[in-house]
PDB file of N, CA and C in Angstrom:
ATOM      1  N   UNK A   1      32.638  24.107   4.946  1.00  0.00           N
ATOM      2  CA  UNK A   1      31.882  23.448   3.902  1.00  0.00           C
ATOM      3  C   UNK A   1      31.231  22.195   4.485  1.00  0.00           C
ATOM      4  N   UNK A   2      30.239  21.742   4.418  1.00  0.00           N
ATOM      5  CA  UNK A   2      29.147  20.436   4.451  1.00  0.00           C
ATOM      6  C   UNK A   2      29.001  19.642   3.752  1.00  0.00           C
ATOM      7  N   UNK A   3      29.730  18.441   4.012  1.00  0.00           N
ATOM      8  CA  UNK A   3      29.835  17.224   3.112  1.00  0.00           C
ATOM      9  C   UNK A   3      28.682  16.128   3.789  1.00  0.00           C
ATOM     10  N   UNK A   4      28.157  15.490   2.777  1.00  0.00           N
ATOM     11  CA  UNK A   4      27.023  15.051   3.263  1.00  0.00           C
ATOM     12  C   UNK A   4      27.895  13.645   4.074  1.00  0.00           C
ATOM     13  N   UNK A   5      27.131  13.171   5.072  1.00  0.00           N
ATOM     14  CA  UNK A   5      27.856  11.930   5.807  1.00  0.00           C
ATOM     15  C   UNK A   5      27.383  10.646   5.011  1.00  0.00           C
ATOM     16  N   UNK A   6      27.751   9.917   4.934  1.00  0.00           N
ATOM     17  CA  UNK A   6      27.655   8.244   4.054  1.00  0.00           C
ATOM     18  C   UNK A   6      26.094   7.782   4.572  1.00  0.00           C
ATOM     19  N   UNK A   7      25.788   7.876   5.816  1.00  0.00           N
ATOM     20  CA  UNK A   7      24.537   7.414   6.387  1.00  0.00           C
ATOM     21  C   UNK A   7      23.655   8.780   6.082  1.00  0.00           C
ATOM     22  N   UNK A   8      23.754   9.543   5.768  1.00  0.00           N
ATOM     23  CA  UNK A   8      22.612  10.774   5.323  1.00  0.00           C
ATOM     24  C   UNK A   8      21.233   9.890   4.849  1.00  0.00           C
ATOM     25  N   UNK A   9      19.975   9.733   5.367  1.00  0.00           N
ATOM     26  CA  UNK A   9      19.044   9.342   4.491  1.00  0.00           C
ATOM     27  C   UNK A   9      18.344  10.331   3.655  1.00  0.00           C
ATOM     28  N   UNK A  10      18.654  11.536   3.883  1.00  0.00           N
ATOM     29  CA  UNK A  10      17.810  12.956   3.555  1.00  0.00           C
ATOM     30  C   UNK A  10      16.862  12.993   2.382  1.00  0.00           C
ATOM     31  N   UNK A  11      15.654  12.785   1.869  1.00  0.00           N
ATOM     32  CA  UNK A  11      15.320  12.402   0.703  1.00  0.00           C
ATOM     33  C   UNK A  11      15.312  14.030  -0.070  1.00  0.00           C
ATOM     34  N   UNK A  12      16.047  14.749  -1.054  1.00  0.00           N
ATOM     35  CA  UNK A  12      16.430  15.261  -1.519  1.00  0.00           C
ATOM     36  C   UNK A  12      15.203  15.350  -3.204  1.00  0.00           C
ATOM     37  N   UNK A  13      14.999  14.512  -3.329  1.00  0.00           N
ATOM     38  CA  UNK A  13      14.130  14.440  -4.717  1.00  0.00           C
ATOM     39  C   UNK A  13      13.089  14.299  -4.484  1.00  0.00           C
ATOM     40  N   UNK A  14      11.741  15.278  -4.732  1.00  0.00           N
ATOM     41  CA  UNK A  14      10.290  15.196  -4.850  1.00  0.00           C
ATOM     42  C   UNK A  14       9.636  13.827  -5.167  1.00  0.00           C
ATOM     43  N   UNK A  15      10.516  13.110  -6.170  1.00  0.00           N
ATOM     44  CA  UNK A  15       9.582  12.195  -6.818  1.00  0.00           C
ATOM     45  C   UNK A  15       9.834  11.294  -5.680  1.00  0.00           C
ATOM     46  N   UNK A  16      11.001  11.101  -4.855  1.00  0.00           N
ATOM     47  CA  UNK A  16      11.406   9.946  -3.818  1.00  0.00           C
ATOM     48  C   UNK A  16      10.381  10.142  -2.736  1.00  0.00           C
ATOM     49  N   UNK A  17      10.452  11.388  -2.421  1.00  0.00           N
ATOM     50  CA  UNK A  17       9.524  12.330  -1.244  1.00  0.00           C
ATOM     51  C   UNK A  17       8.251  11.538  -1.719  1.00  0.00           C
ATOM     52  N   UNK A  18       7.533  12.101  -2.879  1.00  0.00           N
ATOM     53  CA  UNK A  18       6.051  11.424  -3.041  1.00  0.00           C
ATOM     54  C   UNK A  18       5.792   9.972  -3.408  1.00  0.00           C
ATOM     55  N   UNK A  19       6.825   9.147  -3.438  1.00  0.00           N
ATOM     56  CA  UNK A  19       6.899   7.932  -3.445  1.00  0.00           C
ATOM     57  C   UNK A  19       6.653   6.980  -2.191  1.00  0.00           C
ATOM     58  N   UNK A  20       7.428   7.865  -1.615  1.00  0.00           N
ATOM     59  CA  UNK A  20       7.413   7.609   0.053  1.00  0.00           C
ATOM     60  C   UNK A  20       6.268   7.890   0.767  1.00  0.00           C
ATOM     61  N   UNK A  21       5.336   8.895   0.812  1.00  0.00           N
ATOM     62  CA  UNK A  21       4.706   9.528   1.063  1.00  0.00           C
ATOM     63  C   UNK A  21       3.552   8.443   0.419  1.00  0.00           C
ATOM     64  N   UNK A  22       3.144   8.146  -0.170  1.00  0.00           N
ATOM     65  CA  UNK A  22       2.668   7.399  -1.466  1.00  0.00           C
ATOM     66  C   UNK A  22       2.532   5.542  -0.451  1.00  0.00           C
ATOM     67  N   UNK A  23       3.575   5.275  -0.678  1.00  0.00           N
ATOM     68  CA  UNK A  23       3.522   3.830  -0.501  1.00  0.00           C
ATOM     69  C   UNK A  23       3.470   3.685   1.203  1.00  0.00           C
ATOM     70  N   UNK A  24       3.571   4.678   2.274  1.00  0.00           N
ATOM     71  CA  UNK A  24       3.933   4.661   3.901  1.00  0.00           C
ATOM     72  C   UNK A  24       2.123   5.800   3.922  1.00  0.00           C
ATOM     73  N   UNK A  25       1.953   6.366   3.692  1.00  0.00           N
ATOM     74  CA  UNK A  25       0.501   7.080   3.991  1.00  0.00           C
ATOM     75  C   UNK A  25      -0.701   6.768   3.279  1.00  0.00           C
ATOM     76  N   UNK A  26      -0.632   7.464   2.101  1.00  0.00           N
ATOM     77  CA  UNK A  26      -2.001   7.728   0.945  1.00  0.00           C
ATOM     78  C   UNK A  26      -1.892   5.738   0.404  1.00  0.00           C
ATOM     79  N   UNK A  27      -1.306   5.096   0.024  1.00  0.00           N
ATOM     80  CA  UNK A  27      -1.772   3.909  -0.424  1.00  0.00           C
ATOM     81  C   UNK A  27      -2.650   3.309   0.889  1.00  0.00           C
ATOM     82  N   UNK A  28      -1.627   3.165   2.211  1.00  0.00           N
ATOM     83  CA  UNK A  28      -3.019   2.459   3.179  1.00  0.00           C
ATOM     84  C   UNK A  28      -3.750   3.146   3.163  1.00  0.00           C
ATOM     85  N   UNK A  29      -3.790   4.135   3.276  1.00  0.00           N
ATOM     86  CA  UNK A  29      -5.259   5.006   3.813  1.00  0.00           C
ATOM     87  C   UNK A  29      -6.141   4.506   2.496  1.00  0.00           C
ATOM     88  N   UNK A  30      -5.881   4.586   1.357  1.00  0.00           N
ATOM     89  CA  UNK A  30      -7.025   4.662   0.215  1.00  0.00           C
ATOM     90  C   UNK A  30      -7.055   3.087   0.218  1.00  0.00           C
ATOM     91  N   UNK A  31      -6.294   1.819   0.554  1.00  0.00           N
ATOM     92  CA  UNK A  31      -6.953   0.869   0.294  1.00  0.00           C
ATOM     93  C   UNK A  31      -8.112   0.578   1.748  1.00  0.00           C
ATOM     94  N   UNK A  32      -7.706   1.023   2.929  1.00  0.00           N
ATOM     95  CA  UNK A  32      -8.608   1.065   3.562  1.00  0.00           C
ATOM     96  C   UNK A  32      -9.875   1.816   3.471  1.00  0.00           C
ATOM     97  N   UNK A  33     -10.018   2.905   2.638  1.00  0.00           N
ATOM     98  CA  UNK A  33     -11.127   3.592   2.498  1.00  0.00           C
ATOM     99  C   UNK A  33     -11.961   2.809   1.565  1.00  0.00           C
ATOM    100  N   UNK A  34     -10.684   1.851   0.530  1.00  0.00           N
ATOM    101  CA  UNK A  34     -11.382   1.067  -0.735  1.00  0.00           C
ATOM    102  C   UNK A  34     -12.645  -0.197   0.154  1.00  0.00           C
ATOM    103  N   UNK A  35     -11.768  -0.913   1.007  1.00  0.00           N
ATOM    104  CA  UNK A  35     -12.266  -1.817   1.661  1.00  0.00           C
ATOM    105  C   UNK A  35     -13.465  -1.645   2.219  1.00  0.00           C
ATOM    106  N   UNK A  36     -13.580  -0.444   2.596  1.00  0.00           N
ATOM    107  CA  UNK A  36     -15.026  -0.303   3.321  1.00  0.00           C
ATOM    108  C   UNK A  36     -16.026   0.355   2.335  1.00  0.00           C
ATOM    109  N   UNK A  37     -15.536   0.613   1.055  1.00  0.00           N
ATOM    110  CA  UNK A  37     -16.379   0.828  -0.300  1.00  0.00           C
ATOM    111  C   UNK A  37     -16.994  -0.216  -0.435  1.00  0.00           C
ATOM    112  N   UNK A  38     -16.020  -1.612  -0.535  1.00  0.00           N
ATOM    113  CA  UNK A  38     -16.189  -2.736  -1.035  1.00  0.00           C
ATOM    114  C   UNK A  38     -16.958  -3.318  -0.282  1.00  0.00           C
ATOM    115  N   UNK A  39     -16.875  -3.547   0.817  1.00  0.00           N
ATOM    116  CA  UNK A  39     -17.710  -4.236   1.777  1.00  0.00           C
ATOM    117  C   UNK A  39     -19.014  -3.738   1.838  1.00  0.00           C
ATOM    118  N   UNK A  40     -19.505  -2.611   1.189  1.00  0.00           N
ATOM    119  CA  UNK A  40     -20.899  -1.790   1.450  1.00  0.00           C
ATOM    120  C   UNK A  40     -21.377  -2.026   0.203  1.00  0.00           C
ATOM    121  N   UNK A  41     -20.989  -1.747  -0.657  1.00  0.00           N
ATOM    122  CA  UNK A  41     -21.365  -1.108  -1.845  1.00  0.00           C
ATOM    123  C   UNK A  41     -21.955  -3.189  -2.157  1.00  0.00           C
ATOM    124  N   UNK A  42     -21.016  -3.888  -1.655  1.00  0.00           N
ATOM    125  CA  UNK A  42     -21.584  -5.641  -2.182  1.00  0.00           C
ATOM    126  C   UNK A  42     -22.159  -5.824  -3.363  1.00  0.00           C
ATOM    127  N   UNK A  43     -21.348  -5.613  -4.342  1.00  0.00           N
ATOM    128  CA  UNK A  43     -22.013  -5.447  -5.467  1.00  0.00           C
ATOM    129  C   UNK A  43     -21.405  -6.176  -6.579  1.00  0.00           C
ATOM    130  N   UNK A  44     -20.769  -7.037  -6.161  1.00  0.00           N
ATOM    131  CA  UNK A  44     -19.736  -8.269  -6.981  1.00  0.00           C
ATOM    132  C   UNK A  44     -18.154  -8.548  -6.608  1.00  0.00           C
ATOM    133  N   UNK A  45     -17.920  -9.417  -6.981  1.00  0.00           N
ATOM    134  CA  UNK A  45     -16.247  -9.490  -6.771  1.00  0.00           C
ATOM    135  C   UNK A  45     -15.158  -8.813  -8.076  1.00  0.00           C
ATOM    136  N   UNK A  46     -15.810  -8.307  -9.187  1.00  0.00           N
ATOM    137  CA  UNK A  46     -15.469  -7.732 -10.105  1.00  0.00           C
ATOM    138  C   UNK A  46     -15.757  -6.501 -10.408  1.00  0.00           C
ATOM    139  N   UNK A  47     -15.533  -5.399  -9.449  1.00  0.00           N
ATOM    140  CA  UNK A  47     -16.101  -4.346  -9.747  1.00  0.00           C
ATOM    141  C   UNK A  47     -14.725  -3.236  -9.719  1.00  0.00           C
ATOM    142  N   UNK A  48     -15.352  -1.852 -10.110  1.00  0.00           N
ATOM    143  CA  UNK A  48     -14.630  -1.064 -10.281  1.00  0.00           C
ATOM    144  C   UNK A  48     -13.254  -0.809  -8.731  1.00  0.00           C
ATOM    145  N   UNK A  49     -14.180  -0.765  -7.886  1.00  0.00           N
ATOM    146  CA  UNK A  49     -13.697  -0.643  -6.743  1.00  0.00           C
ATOM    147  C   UNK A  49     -12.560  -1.682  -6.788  1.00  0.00           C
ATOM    148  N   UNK A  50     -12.928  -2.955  -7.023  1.00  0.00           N
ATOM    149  CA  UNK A  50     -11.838  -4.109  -6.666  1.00  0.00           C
ATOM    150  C   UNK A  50     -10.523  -3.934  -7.911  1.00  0.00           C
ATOM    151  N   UNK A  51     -10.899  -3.029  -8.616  1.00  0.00           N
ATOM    152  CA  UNK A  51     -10.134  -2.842  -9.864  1.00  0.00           C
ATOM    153  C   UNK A  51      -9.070  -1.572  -9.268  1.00  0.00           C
ATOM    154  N   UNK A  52      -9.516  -0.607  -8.586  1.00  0.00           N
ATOM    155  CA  UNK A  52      -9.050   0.655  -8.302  1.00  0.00           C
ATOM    156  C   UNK A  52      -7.710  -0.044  -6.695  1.00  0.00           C
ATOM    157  N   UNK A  53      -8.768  -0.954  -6.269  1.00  0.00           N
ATOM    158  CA  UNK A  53      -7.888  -1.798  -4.700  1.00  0.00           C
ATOM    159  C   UNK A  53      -6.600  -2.021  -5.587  1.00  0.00           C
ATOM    160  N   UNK A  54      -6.587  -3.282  -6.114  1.00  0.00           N
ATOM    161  CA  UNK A  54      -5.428  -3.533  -6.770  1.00  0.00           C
ATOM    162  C   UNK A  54      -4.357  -2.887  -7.536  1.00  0.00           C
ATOM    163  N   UNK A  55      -4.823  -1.789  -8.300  1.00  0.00           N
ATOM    164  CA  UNK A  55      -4.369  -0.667  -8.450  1.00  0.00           C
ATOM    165  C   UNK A  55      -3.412  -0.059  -8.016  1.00  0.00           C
ATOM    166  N   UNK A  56      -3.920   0.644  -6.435  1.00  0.00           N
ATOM    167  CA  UNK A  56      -3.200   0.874  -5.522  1.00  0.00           C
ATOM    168  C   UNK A  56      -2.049  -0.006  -4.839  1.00  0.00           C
ATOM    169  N   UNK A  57      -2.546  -1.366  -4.478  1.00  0.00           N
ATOM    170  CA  UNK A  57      -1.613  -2.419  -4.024  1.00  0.00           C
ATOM    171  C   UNK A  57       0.009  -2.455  -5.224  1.00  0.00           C
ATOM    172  N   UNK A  58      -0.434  -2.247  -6.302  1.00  0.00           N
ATOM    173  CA  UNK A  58       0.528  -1.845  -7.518  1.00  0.00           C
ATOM    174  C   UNK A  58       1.286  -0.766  -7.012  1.00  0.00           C
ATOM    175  N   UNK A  59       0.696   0.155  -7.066  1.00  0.00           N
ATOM    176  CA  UNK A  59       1.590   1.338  -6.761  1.00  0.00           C
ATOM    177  C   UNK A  59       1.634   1.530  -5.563  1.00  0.00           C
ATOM    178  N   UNK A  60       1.808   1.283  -4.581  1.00  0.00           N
ATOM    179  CA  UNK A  60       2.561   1.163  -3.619  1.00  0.00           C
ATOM    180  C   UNK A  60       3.842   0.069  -3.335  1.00  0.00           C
ATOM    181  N   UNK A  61       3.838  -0.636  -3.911  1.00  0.00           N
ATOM    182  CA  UNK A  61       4.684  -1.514  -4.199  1.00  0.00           C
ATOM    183  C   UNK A  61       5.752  -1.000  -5.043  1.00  0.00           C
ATOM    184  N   UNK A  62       5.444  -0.464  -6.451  1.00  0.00           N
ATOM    185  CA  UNK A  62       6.013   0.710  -7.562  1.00  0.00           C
ATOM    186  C   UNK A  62       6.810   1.770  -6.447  1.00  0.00           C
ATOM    187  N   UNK A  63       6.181   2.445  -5.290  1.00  0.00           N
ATOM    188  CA  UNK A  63       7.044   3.486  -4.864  1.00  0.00           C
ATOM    189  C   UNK A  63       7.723   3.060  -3.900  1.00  0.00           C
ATOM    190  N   UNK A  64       7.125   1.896  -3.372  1.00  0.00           N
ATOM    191  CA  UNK A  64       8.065   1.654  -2.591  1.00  0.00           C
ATOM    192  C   UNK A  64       9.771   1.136  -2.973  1.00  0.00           C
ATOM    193  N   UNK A  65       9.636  -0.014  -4.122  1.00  0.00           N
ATOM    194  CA  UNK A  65      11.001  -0.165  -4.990  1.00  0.00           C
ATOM    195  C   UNK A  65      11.068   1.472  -5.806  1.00  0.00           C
ATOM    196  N   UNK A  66      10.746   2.528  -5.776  1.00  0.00           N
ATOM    197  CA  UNK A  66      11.159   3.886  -6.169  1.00  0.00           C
ATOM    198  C   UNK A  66      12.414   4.198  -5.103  1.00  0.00           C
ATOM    199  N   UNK A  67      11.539   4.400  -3.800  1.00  0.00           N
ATOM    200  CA  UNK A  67      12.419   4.955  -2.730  1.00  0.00           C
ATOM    201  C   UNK A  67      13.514   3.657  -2.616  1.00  0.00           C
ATOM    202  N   UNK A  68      13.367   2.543  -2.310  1.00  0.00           N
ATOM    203  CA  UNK A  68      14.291   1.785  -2.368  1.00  0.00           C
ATOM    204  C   UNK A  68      15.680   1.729  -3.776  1.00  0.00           C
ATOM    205  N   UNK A  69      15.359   1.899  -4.667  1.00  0.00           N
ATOM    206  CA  UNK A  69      16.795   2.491  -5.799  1.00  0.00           C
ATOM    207  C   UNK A  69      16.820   3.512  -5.974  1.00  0.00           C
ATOM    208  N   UNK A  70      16.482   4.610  -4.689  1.00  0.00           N
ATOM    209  CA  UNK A  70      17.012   6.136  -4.608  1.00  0.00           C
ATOM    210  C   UNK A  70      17.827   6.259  -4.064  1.00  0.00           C
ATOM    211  N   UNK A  71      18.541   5.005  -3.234  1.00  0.00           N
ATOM    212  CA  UNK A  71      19.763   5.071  -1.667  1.00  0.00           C
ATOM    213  C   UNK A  71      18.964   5.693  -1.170  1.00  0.00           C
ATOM    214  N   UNK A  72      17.718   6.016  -0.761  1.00  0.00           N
ATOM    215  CA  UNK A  72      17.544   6.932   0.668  1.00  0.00           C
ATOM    216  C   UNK A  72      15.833   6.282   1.345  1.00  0.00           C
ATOM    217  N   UNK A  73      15.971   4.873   1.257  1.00  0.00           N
ATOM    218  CA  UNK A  73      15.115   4.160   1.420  1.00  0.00           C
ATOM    219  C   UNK A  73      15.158   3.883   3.203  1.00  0.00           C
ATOM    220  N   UNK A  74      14.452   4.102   3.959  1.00  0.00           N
ATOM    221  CA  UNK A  74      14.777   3.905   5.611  1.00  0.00           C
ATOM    222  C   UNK A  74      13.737   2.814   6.000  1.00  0.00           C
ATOM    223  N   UNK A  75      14.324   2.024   7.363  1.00  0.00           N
ATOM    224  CA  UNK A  75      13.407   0.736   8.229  1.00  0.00           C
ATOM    225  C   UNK A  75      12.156   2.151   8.648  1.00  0.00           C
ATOM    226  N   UNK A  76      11.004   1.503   9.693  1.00  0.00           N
ATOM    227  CA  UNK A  76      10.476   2.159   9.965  1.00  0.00           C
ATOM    228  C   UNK A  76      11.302   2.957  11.377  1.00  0.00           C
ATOM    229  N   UNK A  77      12.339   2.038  11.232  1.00  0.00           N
ATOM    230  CA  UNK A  77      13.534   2.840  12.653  1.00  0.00           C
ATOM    231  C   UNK A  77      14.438   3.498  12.217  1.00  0.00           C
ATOM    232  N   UNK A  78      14.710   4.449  11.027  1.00  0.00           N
ATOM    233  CA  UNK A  78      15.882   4.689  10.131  1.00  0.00           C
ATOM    234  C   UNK A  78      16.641   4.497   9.826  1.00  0.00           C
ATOM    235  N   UNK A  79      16.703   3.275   9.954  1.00  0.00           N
ATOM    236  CA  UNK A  79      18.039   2.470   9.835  1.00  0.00           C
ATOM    237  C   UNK A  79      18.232   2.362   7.887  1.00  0.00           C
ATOM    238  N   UNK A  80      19.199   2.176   6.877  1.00  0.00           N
ATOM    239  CA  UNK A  80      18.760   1.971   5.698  1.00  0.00           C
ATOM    240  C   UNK A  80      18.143   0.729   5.633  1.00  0.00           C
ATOM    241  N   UNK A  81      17.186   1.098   4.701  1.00  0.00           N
ATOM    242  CA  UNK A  81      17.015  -0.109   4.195  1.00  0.00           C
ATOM    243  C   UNK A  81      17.216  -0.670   3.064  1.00  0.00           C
ATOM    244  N   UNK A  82      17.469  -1.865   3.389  1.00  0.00           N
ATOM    245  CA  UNK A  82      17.790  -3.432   2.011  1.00  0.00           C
ATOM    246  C   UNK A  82      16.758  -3.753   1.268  1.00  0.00           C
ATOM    247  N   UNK A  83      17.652  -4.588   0.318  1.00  0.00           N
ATOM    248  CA  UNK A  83      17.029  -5.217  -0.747  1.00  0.00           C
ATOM    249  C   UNK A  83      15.973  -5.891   0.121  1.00  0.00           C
ATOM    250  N   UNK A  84      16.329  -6.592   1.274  1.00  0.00           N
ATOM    251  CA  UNK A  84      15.684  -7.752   2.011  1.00  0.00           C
ATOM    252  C   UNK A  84      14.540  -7.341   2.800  1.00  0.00           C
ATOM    253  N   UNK A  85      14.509  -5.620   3.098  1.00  0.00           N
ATOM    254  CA  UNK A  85      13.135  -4.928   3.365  1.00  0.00           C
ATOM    255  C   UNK A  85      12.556  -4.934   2.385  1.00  0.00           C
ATOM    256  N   UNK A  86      12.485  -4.366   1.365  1.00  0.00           N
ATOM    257  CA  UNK A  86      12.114  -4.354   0.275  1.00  0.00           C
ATOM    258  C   UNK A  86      11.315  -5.642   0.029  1.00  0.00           C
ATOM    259  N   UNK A  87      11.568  -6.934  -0.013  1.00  0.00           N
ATOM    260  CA  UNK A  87      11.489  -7.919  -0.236  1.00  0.00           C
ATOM    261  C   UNK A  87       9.885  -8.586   0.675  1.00  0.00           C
ATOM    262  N   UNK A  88      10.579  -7.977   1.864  1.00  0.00           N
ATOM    263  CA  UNK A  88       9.900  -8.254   3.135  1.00  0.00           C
ATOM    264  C   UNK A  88       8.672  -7.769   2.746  1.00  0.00           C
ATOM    265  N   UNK A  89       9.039  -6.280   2.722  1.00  0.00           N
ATOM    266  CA  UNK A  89       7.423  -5.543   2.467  1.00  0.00           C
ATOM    267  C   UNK A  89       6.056  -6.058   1.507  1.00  0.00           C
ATOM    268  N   UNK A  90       7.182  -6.454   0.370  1.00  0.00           N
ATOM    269  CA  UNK A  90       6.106  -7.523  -0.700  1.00  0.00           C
ATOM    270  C   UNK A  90       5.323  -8.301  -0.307  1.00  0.00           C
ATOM    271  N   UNK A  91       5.899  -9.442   0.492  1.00  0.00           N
ATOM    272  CA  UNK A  91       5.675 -10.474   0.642  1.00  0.00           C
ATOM    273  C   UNK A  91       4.664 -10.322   1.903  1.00  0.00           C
ATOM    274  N   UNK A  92       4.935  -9.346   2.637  1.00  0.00           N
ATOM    275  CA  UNK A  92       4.064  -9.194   3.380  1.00  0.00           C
ATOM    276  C   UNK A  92       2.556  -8.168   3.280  1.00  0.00           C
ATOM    277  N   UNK A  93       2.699  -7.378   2.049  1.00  0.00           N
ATOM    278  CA  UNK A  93       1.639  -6.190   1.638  1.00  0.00           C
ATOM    279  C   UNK A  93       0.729  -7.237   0.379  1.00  0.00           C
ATOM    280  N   UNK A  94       1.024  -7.980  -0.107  1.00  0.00           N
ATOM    281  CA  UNK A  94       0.217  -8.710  -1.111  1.00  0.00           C
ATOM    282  C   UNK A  94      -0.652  -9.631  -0.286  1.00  0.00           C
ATOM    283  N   UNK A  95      -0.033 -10.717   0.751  1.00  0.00           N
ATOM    284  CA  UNK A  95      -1.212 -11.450   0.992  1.00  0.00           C
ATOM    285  C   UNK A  95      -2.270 -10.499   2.332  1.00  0.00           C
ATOM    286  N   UNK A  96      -1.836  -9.454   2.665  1.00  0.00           N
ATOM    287  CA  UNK A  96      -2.642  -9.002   3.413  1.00  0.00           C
ATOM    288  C   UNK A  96      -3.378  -8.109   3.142  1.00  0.00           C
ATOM    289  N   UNK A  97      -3.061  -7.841   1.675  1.00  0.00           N
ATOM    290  CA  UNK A  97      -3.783  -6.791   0.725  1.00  0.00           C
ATOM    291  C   UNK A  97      -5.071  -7.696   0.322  1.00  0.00           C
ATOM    292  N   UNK A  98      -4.587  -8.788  -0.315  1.00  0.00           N
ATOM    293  CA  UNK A  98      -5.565  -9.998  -0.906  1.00  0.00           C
ATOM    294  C   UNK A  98      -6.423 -10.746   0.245  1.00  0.00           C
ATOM    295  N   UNK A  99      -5.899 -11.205   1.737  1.00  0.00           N
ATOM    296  CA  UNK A  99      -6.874 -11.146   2.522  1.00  0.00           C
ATOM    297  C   UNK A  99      -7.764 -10.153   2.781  1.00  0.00           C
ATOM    298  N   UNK A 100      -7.638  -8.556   2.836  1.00  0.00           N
ATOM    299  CA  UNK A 100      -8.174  -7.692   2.927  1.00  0.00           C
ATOM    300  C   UNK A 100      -9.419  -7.684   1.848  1.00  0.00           C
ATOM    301  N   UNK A 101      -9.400  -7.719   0.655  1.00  0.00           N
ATOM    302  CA  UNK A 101      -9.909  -7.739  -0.429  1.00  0.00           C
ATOM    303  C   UNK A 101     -10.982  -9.086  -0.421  1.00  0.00           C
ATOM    304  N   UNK A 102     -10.288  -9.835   0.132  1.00  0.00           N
ATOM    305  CA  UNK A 102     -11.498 -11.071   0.235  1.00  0.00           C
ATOM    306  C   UNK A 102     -12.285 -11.048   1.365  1.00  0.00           C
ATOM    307  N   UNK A 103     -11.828 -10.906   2.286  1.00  0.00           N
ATOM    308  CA  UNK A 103     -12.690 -10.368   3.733  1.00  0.00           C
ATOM    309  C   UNK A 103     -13.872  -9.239   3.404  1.00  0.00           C
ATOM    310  N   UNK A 104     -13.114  -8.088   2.866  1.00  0.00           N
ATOM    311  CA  UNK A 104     -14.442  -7.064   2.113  1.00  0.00           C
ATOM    312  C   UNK A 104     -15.704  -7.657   1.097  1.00  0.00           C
ATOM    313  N   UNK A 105     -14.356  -8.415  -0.073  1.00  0.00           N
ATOM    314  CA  UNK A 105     -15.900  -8.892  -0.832  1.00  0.00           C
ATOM    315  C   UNK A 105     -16.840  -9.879   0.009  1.00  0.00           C
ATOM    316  N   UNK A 106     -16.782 -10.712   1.049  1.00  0.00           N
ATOM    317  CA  UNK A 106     -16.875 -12.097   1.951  1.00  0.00           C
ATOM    318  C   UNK A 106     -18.274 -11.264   2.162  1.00  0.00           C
ATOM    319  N   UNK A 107     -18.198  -9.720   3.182  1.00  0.00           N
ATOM    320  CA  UNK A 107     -19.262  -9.305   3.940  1.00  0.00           C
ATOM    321  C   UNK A 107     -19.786  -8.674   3.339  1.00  0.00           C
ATOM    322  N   UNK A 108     -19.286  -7.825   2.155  1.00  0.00           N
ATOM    323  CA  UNK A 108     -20.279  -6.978   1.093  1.00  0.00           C
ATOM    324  C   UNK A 108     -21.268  -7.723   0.174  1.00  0.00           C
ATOM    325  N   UNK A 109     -20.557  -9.170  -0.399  1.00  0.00           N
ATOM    326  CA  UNK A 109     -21.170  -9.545  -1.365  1.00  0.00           C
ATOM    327  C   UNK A 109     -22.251 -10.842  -0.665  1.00  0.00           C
ATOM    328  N   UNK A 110     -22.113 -11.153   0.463  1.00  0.00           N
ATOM    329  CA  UNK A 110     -22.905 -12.304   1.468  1.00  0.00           C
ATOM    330  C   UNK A 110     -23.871 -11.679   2.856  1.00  0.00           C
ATOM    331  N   UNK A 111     -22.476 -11.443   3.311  1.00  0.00           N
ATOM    332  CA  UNK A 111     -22.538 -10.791   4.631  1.00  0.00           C
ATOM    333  C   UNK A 111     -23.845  -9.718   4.860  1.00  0.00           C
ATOM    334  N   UNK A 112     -23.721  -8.490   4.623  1.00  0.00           N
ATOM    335  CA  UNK A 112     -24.341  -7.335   4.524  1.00  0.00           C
ATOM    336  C   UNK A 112     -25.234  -7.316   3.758  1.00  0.00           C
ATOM    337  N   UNK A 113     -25.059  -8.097   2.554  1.00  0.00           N
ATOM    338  CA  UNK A 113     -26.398  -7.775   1.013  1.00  0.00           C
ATOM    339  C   UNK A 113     -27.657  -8.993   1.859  1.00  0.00           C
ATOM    340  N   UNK A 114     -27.084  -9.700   2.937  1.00  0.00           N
ATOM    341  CA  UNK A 114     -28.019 -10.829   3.282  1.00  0.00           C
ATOM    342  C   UNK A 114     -28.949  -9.964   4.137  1.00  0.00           C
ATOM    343  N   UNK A 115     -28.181  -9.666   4.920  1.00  0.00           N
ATOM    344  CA  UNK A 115     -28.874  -8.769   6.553  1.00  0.00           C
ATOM    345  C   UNK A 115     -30.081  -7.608   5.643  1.00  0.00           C
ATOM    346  N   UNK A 116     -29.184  -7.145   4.413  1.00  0.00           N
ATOM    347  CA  UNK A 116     -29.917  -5.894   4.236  1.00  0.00           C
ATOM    348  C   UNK A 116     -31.054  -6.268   3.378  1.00  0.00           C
ATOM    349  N   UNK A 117     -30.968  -7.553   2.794  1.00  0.00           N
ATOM    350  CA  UNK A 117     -32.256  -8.127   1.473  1.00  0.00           C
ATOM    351  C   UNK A 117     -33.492  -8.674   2.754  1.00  0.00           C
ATOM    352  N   UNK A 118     -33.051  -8.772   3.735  1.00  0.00           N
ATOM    353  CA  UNK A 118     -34.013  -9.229   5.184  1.00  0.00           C
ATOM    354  C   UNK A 118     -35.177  -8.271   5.640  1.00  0.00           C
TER     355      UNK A 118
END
């Protein structure tokens, strides 16, 4: 018989799986795809796009505390991870989300709309 071991991280539940999947793949990828929307499109600091960015920055954050109160939350070295990753990740995905977001609007809404009104 197979008893699971105490350190097992195995993610076992779909919703943990696409949480994970969610907040470690598809959230960067789509805020980076957002960013270079934003930066082109220069079309205000209030737009749909900057509405959809933040959005995402939400829910990735959302799955990431998902997988984290599933017990089967891992470092990017598999080690488990803590409350204090968890923590980490915040603190570090918001202001670089929000620099990101201001850097885009900076060259879309100045930057690029200048070069291209030339």
């Amino acid at each position: 018989m197979n008893t699971p071991r105490e350190d097992d991280r195995t993610i076992t539940s779909f919703r943990v799986l696409l949480a994970r999947v969610t907040w470690f793949f598809i959230g960067p990828l789509a805020l980076f795809l957002l960013v270079l929307g934003i930066a082109s499109a220069g079309s205000g600091w209030a737009t749909a796009l900057d509405v959809l960015f933040f959005g995402f920055v939400a829910v990735m954050v959302w799955c990431r505390w998902v997988e984290q109160r599933s017990g089967r939350a891992t470092t990017a070295y598999g080690e488990p991870a803590t409350s204090e990753d968890f923590r980490r990740y915040v603190l570090t995905l918001l202001p670089l989300a929000a620099g990101a977001w201001l850097v885009a609007n900076l060259l879309g809404n100045h930057i690029f709309r200048g070069i291209a009104g030339q």
